[in-house]
N, C-alpha and C. Protein backbone atom coordinates (compact mmCIF):
# COMPACT_ATOMS: atom_id res chain seq x y z
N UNK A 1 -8.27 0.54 -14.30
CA UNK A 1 -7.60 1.79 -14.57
C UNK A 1 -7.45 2.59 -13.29
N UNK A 2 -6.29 3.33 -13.00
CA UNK A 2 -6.42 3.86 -11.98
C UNK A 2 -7.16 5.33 -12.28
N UNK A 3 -7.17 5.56 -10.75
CA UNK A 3 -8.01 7.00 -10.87
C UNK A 3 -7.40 8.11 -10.31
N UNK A 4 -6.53 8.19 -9.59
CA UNK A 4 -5.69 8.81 -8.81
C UNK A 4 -4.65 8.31 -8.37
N UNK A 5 -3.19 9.05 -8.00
CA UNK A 5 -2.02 8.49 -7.47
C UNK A 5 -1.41 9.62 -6.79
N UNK A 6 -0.33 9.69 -6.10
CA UNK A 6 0.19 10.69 -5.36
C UNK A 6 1.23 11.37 -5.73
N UNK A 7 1.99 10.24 -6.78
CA UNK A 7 3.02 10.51 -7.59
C UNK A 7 2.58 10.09 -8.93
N UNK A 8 3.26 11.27 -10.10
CA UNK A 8 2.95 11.08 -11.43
C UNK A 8 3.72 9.78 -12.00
N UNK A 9 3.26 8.74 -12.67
CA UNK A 9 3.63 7.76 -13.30
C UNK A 9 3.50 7.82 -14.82
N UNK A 10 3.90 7.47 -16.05
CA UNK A 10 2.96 7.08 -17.73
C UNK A 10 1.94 5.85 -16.78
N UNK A 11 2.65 5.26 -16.12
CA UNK A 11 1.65 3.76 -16.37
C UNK A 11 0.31 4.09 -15.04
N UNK A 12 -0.49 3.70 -16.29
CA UNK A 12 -1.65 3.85 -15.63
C UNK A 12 -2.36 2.43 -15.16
N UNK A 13 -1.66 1.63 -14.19
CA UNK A 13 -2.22 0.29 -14.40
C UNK A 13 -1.73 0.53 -12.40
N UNK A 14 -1.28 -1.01 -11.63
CA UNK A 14 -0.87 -0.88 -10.41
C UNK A 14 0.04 -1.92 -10.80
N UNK A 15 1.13 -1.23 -9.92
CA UNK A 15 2.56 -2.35 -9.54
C UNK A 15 2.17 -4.04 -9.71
N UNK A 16 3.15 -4.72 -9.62
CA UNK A 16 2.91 -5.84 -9.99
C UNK A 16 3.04 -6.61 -8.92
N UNK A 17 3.50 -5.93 -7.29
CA UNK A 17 3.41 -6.14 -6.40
C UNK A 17 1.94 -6.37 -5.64
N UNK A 18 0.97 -5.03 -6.01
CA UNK A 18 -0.43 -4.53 -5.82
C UNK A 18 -1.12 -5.45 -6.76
N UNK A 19 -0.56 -5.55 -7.91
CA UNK A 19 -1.76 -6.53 -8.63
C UNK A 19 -1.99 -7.86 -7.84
N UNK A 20 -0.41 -8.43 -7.55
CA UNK A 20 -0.62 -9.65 -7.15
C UNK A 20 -1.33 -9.63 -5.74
N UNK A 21 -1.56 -8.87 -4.80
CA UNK A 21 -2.28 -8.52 -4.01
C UNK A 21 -3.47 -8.53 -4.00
N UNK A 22 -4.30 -7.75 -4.89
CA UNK A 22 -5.39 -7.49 -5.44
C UNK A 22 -5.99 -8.77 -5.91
N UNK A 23 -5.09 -9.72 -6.31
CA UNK A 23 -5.84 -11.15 -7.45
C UNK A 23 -5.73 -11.91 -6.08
N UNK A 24 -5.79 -12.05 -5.27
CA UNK A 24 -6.21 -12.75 -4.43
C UNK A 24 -7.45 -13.21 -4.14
N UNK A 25 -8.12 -11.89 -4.57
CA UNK A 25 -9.52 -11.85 -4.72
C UNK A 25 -10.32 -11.71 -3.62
N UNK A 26 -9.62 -10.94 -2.33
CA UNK A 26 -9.96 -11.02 -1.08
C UNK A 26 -11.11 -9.45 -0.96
N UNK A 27 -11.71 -9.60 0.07
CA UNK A 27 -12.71 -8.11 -0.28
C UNK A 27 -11.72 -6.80 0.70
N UNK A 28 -10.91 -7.50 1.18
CA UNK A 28 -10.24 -6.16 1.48
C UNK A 28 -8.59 -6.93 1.87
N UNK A 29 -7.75 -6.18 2.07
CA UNK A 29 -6.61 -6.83 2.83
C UNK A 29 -5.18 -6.18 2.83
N UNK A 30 -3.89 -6.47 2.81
CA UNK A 30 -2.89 -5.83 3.12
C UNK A 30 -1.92 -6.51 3.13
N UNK A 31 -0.70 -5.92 2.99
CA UNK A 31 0.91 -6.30 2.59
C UNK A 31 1.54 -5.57 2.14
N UNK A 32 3.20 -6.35 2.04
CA UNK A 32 4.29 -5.77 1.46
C UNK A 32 4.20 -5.69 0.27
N UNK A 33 4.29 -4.44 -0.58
CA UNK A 33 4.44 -3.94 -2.48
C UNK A 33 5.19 -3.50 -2.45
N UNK A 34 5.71 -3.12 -3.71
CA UNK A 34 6.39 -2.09 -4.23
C UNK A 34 6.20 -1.02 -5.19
N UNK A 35 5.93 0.05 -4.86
CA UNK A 35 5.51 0.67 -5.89
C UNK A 35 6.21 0.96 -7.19
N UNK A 36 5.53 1.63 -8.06
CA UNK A 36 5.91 1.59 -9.87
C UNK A 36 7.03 1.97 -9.52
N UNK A 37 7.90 2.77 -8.79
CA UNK A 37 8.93 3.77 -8.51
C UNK A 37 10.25 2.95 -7.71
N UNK A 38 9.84 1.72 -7.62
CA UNK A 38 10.70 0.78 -6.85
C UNK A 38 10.68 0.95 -5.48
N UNK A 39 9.89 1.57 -5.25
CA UNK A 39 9.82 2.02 -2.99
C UNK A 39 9.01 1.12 -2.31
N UNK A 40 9.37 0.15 -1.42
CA UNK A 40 9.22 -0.81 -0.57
C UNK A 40 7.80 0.06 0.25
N UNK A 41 6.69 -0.57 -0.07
CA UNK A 41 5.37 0.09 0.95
C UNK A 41 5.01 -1.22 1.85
N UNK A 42 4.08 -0.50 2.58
CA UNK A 42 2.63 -1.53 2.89
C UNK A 42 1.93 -0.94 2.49
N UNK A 43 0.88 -1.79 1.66
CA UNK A 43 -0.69 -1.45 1.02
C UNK A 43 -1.83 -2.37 2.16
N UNK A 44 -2.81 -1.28 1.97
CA UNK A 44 -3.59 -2.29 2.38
C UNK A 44 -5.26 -1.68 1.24
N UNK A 45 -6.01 -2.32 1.13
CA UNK A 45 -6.82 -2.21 0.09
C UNK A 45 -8.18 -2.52 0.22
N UNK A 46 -9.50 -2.18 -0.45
CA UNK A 46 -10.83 -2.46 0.39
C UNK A 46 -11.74 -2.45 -1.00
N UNK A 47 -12.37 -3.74 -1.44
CA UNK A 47 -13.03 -3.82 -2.49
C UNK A 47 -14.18 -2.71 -2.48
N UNK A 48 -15.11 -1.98 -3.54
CA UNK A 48 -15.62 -1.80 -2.81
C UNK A 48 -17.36 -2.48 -3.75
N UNK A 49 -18.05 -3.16 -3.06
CA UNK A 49 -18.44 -3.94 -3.20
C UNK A 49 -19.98 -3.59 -4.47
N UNK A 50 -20.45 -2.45 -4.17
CA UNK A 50 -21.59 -1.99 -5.32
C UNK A 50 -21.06 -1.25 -6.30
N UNK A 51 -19.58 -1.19 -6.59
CA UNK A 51 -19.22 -0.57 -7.98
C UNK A 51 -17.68 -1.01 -8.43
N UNK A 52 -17.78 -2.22 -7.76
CA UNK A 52 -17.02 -2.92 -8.47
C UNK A 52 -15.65 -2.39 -8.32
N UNK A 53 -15.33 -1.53 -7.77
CA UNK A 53 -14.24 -0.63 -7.79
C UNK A 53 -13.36 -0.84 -6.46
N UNK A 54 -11.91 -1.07 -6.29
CA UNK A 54 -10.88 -0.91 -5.18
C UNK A 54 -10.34 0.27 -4.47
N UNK A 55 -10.13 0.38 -3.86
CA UNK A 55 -9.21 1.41 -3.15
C UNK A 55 -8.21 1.04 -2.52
N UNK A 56 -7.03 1.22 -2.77
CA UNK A 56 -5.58 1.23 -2.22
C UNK A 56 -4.87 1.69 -1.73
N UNK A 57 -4.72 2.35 0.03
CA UNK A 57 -3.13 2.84 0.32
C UNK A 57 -2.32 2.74 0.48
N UNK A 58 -1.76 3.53 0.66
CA UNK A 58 -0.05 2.29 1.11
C UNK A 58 0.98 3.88 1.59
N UNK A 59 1.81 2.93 2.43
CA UNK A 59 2.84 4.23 2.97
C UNK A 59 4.21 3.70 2.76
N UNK A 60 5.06 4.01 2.27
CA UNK A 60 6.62 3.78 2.38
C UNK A 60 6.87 3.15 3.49
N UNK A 61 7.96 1.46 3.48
CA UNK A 61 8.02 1.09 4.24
C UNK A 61 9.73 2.05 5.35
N UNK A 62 10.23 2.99 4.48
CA UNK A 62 11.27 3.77 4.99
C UNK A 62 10.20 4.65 5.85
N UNK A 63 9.06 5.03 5.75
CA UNK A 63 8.54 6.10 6.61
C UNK A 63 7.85 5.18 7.42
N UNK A 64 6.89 4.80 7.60
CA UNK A 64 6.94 3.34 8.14
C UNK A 64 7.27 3.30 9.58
N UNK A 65 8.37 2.42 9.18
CA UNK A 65 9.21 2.43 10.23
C UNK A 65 10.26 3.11 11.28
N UNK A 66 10.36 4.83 10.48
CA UNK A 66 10.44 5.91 11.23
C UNK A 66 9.61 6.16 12.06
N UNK A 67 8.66 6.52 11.88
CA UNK A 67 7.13 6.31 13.01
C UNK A 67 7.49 5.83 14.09
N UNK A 68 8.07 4.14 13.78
CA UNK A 68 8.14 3.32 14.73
C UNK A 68 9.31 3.67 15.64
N UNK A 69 10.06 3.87 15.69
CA UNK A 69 11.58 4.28 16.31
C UNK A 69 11.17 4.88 17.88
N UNK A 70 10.08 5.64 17.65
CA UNK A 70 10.17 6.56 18.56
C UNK A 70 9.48 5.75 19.58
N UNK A 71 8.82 5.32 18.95
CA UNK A 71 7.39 3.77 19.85
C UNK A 71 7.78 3.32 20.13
N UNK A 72 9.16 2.40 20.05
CA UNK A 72 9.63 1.24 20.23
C UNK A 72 10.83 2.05 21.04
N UNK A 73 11.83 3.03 21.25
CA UNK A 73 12.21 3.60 22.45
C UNK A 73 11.46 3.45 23.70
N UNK A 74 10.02 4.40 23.59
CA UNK A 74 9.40 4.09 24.93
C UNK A 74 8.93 3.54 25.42
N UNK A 75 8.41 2.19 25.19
CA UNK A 75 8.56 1.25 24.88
C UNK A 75 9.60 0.19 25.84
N UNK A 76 11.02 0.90 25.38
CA UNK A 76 11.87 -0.07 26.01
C UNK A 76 12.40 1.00 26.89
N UNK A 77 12.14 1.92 27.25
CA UNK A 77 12.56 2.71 28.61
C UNK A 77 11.19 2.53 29.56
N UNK A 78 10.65 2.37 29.18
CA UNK A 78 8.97 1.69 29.95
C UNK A 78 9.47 0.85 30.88
């Protein structure tokens, strides 16, 4: 069940992007999802190990890669 989100959803479960992420069964890790809302992220996620419980963030891959624009200019004027 989730416990928090940033945006209001009904579904109280995780994308089907994040699930398949999550069933990997890895104790922590990261990738391309999509959230419930159809928006292209990266998640990355961290079991947490004495309560059984996950944690998940993730940022829009449109903001993302705005970030990057400016990095990758100086970068190439470097």
């Amino acid at each position: 069940a989730r416990v928090a989100r940033s945006r209001d959803n009904v579904v109280a479960r995780a994308s089907p992007t994040l699930q398949a992420l999550l069933d990997q069964g890895l104790a922590e890790g990261m990738g391309q999802t999509q959230t419930l809302e159809g928006v292209p992220s990266y998640t990355g996620y961290k079991r947490l190990q004495d309560s059984g419980w996950s944690v998940a963030v993730g940022i829009s891959a449109p903001e993302a890669h705005r970030a990057m624009y400016p990095l990758i200019g100086a970068v190439a004027v470097g």
